[in-house]
Protein backbone atom coordinates (compact mmCIF):
# COMPACT_ATOMS: atom_id res chain seq x y z
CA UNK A 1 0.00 0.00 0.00
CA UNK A 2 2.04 2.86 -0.99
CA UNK A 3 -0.78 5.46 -1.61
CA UNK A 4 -1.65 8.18 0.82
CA UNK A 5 -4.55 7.86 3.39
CA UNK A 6 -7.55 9.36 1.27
CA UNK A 7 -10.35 10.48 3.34
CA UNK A 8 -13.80 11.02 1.73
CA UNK A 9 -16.83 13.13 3.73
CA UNK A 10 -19.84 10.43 3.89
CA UNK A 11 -17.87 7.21 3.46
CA UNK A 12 -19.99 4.37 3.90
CA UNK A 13 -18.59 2.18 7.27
CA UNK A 14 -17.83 -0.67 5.28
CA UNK A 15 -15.25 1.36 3.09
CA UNK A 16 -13.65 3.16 6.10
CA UNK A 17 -13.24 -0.79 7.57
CA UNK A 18 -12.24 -2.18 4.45
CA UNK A 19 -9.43 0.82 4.14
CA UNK A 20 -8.36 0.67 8.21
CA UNK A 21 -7.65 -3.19 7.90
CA UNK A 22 -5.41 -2.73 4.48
CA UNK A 23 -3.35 0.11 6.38
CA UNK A 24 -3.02 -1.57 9.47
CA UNK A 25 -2.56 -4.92 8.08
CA UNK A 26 0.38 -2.93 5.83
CA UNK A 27 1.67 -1.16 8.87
CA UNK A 28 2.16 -4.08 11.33
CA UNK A 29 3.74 -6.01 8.54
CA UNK A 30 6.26 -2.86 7.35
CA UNK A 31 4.67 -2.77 3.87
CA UNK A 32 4.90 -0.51 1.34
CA UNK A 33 3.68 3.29 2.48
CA UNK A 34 1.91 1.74 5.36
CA UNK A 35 2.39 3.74 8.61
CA UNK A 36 1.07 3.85 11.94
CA UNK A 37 0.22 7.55 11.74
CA UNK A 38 -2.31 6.51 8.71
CA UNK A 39 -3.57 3.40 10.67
CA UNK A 40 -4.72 5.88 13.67
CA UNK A 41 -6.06 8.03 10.93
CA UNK A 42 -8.42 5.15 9.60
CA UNK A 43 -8.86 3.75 13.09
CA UNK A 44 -10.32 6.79 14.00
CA UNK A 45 -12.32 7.37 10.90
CA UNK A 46 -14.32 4.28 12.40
CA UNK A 47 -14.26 5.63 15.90
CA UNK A 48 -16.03 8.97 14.85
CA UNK A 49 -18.14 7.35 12.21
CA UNK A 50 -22.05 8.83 12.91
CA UNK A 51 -24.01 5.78 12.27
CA UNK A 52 -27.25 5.88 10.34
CA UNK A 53 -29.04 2.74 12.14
CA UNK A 54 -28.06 0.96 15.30
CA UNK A 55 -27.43 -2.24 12.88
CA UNK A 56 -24.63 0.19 11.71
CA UNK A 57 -23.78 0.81 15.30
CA UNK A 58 -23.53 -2.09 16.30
CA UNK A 59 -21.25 -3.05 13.22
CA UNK A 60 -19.03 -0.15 14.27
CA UNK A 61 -18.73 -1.47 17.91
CA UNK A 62 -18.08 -5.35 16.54
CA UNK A 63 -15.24 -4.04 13.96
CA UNK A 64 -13.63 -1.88 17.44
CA UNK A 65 -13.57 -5.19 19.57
CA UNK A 66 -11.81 -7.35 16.78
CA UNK A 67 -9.61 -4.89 16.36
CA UNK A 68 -8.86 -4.56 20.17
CA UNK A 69 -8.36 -8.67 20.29
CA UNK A 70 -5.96 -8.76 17.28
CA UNK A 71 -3.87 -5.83 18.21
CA UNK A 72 -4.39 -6.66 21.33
CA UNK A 73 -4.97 -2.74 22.10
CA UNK A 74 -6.88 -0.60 24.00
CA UNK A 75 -8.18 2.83 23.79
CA UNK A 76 -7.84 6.46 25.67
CA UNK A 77 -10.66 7.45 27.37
CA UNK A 78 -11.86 9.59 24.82
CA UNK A 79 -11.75 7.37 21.95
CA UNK A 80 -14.21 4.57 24.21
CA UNK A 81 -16.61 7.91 24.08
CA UNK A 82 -16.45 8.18 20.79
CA UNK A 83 -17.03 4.89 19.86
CA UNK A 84 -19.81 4.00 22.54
CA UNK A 85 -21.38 7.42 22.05
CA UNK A 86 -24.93 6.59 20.75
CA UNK A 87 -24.49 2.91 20.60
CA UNK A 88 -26.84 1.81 23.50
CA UNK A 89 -29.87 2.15 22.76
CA UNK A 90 -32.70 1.28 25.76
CA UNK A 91 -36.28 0.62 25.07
CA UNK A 92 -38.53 2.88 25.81
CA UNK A 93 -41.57 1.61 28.13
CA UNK A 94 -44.92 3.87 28.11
C-alpha cells in the first residue's frame, strides 16, 4: 500500500473498515507506504463514524472489539466515548 490515506466526507462504514484493515494490516507487517500515523487516521475514521441505524452501530462497535483482540490494544478514554457514544440504545416503556 504505498498510496496516501484518502479520506472522503460520507464514506460508507464498510469502506472506512475495508481501508483501516489494508493500512493496518500494511503497517504491522512494514509494507509498502503503510504507517502507523495513517492506521490511527483510519482507526479513528471508524471511531467517529455517525451511524445511520443501530445495525450500523452495532457493526461499528463489533469491527472496534476485533480490532482490540488482534492488536491486542486498547483505547484512551476519549476514543471509548467516541465509539460507545450513541451505541446503547434502551427501550422505551410507556
Amino acid at each position: 500500500m504505498t498510496e496516501k490515506l484518502e479520506l472522503q466526507p460520507n464514506e460508507p462504514l464498510s469502506v472506512k473498515v475495508e481501508r483501516h484493515r489494508a493500512v493496518y494490516l500494511a503497517a504491522i507487517n512494514g509494507e509498502g507506504g503503510g504507517d502507523m500515523d495513517q492506521e490511527v487516521r483510519a482507526r479513528m475514521e471508524i471511531i467517529r463514524h455517525a451511524s445511520s441505524d443501530q445495525d450500523e452501530r452495532d457493526q461499528k462497535l463489533l469491527y472496534g472489539a476485533g480490532y482490540l483482540i488482534a492488536s491486542k490494544g486498547s483505547l484512551n478514554p476519549e476514543e471509548m466515548e467516541l465509539l460507545l457514544s450513541g451505541s446503547i440504545s434502551l427501550p422505551r416503556h410507556c
